[in-house]
PDB file of N, CA and C in Angstrom:
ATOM      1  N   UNK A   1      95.187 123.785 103.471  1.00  0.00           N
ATOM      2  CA  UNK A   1      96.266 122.847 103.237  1.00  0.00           C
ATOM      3  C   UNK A   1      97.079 123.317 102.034  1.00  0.00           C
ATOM      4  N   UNK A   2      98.330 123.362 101.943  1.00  0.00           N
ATOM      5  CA  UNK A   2      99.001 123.821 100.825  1.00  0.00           C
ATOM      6  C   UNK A   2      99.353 122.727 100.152  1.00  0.00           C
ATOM      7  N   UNK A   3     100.380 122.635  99.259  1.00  0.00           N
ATOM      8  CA  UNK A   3     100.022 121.565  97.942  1.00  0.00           C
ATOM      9  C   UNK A   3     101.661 120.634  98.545  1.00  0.00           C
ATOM     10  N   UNK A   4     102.150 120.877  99.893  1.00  0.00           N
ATOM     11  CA  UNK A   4     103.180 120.168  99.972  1.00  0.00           C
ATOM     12  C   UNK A   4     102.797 118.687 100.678  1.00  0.00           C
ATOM     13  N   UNK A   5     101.723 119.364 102.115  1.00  0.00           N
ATOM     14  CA  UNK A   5     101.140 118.639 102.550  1.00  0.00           C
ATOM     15  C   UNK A   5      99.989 117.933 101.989  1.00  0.00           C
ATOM     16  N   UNK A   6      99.388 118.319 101.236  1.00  0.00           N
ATOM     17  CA  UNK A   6      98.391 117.762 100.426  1.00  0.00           C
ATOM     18  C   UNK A   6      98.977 116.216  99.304  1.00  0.00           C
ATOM     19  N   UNK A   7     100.503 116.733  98.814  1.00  0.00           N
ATOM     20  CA  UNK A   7     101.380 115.617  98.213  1.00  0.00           C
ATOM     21  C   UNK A   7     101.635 114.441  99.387  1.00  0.00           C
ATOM     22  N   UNK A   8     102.096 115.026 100.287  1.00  0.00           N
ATOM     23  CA  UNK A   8     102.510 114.036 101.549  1.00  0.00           C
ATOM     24  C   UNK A   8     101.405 113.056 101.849  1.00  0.00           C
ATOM     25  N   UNK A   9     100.137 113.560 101.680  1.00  0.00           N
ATOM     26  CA  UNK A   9      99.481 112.311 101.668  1.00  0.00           C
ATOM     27  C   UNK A   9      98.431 111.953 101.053  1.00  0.00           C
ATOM     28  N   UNK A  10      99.161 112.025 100.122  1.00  0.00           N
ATOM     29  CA  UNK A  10      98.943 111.330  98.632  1.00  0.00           C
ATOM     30  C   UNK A  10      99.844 110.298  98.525  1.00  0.00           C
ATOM     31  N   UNK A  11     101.105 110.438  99.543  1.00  0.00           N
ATOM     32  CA  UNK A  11     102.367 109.476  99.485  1.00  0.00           C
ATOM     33  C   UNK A  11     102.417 108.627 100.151  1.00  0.00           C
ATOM     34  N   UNK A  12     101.314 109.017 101.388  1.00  0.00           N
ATOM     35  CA  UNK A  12     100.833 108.277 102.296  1.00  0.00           C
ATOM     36  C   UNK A  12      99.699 107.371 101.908  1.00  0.00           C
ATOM     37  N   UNK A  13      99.117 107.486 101.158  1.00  0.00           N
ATOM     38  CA  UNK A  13      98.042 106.869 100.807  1.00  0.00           C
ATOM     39  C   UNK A  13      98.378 105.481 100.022  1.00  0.00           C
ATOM     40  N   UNK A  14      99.467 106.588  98.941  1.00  0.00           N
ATOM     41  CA  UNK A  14     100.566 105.104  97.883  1.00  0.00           C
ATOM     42  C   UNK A  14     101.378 104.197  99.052  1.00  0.00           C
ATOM     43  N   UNK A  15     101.171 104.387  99.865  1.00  0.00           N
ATOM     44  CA  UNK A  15     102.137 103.406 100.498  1.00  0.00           C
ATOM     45  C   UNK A  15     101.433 102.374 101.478  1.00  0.00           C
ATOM     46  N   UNK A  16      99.940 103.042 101.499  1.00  0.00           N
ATOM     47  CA  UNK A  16      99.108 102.205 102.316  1.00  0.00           C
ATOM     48  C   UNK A  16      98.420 101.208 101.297  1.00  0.00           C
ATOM     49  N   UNK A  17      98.482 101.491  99.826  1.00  0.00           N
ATOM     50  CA  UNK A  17      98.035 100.438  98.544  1.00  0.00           C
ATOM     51  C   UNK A  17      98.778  99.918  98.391  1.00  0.00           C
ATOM     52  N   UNK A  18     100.157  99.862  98.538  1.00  0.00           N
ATOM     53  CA  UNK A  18     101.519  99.264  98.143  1.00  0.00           C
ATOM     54  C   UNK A  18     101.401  98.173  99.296  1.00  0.00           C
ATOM     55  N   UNK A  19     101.191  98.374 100.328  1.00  0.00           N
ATOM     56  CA  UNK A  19     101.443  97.296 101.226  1.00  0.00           C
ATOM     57  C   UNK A  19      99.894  96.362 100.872  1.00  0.00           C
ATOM     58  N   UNK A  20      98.733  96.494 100.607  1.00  0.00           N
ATOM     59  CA  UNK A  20      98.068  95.930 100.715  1.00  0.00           C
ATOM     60  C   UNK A  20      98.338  95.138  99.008  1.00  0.00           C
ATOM     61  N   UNK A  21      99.060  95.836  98.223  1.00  0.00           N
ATOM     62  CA  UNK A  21      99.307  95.283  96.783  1.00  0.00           C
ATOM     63  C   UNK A  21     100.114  94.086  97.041  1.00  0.00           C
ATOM     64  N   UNK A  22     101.556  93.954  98.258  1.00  0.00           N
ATOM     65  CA  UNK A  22     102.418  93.371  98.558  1.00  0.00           C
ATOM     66  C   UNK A  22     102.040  92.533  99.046  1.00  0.00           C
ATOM     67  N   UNK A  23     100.795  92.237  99.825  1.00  0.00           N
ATOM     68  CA  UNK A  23     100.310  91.381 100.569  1.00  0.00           C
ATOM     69  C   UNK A  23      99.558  90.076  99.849  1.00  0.00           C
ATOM     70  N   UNK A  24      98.662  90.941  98.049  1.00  0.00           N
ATOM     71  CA  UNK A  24      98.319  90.043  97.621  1.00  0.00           C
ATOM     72  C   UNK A  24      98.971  89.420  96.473  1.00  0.00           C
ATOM     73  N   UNK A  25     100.255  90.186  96.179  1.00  0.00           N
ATOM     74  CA  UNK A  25     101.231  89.569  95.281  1.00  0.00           C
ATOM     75  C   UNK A  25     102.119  88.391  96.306  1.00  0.00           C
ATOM     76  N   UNK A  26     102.199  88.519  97.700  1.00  0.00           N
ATOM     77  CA  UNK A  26     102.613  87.131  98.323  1.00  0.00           C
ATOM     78  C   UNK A  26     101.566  86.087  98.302  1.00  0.00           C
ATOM     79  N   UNK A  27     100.130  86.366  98.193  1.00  0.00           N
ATOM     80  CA  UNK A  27      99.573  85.199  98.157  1.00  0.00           C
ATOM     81  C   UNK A  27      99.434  84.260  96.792  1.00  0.00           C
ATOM     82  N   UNK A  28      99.965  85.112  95.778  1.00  0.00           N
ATOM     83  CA  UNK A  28      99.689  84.613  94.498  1.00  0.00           C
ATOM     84  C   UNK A  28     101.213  83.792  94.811  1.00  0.00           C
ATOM     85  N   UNK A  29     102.514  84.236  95.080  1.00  0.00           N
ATOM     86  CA  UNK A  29     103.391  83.739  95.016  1.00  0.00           C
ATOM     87  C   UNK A  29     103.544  82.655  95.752  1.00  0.00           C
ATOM     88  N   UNK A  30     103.345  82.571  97.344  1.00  0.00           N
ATOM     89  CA  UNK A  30     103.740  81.728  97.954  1.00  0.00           C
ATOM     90  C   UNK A  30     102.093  80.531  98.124  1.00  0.00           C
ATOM     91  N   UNK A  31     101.139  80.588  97.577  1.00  0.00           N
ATOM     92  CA  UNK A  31      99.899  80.143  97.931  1.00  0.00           C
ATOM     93  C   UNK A  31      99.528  79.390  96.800  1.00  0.00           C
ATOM     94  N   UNK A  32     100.123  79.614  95.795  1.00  0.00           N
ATOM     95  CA  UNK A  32      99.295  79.332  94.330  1.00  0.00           C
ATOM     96  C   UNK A  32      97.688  79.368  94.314  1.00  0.00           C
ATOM     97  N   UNK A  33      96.811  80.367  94.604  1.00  0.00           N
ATOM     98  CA  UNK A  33      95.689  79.927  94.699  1.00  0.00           C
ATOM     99  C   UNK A  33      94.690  79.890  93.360  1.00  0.00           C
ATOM    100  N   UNK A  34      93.811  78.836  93.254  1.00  0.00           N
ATOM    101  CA  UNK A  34      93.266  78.422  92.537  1.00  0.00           C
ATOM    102  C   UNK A  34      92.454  79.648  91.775  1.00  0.00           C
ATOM    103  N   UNK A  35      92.303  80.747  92.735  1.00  0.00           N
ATOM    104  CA  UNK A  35      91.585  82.086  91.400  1.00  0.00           C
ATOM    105  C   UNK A  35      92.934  83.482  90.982  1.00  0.00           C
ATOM    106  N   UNK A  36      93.670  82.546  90.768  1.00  0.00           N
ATOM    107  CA  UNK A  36      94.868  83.389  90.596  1.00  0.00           C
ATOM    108  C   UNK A  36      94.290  84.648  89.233  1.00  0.00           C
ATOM    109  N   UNK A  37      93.783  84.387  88.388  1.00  0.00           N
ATOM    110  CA  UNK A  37      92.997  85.134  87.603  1.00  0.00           C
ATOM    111  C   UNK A  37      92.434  86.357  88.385  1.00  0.00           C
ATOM    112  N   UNK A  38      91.686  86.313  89.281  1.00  0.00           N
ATOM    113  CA  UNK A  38      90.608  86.838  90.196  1.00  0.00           C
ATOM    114  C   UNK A  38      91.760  87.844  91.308  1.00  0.00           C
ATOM    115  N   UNK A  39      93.250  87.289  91.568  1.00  0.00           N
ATOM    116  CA  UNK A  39      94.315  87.908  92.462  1.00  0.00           C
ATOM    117  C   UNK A  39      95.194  88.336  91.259  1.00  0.00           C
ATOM    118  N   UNK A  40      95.497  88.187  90.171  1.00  0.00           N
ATOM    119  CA  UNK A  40      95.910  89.311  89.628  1.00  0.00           C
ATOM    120  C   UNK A  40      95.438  90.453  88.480  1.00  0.00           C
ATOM    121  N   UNK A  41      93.567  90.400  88.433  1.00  0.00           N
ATOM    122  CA  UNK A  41      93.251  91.086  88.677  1.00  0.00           C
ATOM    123  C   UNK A  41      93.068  92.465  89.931  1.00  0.00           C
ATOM    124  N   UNK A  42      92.899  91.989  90.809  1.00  0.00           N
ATOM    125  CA  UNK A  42      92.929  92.616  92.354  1.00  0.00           C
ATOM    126  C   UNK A  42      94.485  93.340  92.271  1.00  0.00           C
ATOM    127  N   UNK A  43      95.655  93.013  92.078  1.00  0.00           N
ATOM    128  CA  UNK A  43      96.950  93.399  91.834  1.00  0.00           C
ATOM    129  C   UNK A  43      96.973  94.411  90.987  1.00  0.00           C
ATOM    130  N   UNK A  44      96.558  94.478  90.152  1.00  0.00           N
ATOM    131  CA  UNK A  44      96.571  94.882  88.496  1.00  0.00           C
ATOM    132  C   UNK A  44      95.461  96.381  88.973  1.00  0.00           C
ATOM    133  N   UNK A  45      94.752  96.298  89.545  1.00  0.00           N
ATOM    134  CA  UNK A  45      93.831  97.477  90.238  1.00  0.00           C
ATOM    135  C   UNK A  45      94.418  98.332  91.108  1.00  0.00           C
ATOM    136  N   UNK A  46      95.067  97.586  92.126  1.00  0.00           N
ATOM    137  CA  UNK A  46      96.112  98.277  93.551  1.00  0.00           C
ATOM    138  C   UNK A  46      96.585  99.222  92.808  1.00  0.00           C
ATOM    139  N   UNK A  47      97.573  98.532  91.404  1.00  0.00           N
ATOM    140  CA  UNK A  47      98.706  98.904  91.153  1.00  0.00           C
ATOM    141  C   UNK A  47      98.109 100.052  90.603  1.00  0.00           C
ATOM    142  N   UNK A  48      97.342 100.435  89.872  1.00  0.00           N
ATOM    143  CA  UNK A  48      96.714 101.516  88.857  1.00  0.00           C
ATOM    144  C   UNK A  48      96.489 102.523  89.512  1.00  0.00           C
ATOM    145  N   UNK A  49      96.005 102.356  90.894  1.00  0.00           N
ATOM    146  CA  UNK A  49      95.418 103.079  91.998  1.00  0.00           C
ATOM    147  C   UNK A  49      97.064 103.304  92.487  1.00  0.00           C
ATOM    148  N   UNK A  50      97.880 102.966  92.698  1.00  0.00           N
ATOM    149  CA  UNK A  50      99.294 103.154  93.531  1.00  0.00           C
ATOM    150  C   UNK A  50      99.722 104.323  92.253  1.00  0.00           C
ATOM    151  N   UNK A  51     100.083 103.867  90.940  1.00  0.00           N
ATOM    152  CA  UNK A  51     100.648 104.779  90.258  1.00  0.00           C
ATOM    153  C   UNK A  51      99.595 105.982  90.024  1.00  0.00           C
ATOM    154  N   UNK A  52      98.784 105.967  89.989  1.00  0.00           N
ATOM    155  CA  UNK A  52      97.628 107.539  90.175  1.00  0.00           C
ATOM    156  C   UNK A  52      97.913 108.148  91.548  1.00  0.00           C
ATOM    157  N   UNK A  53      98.023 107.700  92.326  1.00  0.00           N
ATOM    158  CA  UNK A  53      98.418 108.837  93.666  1.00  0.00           C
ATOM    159  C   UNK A  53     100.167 109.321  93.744  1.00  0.00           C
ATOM    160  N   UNK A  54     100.450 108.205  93.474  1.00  0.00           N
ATOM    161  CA  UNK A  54     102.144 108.692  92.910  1.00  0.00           C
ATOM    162  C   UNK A  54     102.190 109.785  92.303  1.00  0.00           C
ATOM    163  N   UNK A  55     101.960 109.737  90.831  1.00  0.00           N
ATOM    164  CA  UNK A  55     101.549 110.975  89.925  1.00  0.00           C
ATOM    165  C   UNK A  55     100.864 112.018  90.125  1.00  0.00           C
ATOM    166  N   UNK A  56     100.031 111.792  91.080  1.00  0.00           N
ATOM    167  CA  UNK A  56      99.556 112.886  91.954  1.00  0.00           C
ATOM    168  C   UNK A  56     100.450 113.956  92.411  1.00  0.00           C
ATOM    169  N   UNK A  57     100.248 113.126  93.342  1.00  0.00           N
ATOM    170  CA  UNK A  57     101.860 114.167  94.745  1.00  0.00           C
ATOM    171  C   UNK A  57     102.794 114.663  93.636  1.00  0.00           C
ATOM    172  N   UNK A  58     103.555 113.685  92.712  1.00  0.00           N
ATOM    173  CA  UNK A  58     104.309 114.660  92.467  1.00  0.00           C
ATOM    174  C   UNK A  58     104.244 115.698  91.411  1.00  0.00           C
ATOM    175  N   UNK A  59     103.004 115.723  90.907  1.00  0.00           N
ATOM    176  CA  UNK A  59     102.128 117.012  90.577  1.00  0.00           C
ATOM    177  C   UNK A  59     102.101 117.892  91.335  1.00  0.00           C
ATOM    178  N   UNK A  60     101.431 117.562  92.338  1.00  0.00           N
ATOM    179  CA  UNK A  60     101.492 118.461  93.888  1.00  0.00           C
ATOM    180  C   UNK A  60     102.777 119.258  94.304  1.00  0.00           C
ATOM    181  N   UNK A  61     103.369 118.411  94.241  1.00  0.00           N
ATOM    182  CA  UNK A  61     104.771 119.012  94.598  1.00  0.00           C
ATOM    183  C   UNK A  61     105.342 119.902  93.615  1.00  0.00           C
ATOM    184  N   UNK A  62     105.315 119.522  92.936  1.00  0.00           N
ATOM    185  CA  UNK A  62     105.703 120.497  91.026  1.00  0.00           C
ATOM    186  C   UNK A  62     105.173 121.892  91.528  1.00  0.00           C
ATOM    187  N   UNK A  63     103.590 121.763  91.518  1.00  0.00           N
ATOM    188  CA  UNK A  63     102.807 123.018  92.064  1.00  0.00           C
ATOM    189  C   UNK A  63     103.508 123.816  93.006  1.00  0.00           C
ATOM    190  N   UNK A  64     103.480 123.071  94.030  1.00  0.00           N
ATOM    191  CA  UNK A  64     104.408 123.771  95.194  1.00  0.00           C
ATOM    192  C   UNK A  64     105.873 124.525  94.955  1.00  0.00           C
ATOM    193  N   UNK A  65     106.378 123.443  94.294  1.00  0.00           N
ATOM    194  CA  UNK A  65     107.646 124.284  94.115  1.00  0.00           C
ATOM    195  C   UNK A  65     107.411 125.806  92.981  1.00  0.00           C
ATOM    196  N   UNK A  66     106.197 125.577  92.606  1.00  0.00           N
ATOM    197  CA  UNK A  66     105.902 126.657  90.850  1.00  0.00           C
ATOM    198  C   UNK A  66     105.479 127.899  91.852  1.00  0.00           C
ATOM    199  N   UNK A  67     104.869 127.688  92.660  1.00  0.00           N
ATOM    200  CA  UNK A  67     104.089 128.668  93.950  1.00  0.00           C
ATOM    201  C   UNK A  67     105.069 129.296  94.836  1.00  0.00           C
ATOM    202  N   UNK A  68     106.215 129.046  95.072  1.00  0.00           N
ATOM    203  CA  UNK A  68     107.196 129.119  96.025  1.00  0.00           C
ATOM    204  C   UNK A  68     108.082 130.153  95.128  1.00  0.00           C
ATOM    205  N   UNK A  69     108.580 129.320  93.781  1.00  0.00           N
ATOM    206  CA  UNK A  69     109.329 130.161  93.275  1.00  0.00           C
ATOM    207  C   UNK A  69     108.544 131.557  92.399  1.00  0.00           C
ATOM    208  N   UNK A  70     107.261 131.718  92.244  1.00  0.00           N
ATOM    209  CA  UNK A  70     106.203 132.816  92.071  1.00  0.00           C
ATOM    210  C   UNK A  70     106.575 133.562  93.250  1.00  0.00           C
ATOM    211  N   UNK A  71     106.102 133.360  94.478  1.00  0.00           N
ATOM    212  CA  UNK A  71     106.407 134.283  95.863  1.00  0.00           C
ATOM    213  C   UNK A  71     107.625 135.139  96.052  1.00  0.00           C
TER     214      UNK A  71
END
């Protein structure tokens, strides 16, 4: 695997935490639920995990382009 595709899903991955992040930032919003503590913790985790694969890839990609213009 080279480091373009290897970014791609890493981007894929951020976008599969993003939706599940989106899902529990609507329940805090539209639900008020009583362990709101307990859901934005859970948020506050997604999100940490979303911006680490972000920063990833585009590490990855950096690489790639550093490898490309080496060749």
């Amino acid at each position: 695997m080279n480091y373009n595709e290897w970014a791609e899903e890493y981007y894929k991955d951020a976008e599969n935490i993003k939706k599940t992040m989106n899902k529990y930032e609507k329940i805090l919003a539209e639900e008020k639920p009583r362990n709101e503590e307990n859901i934005n913790s859970i948020i506050a985790f997604y999100r940490y995990v979303y911006y680490d694969l972000i920063n990833t890839a585009k590490m990855l990609k950096e690489r790639a382009e550093v490898k490309e213009n080496a060749a």
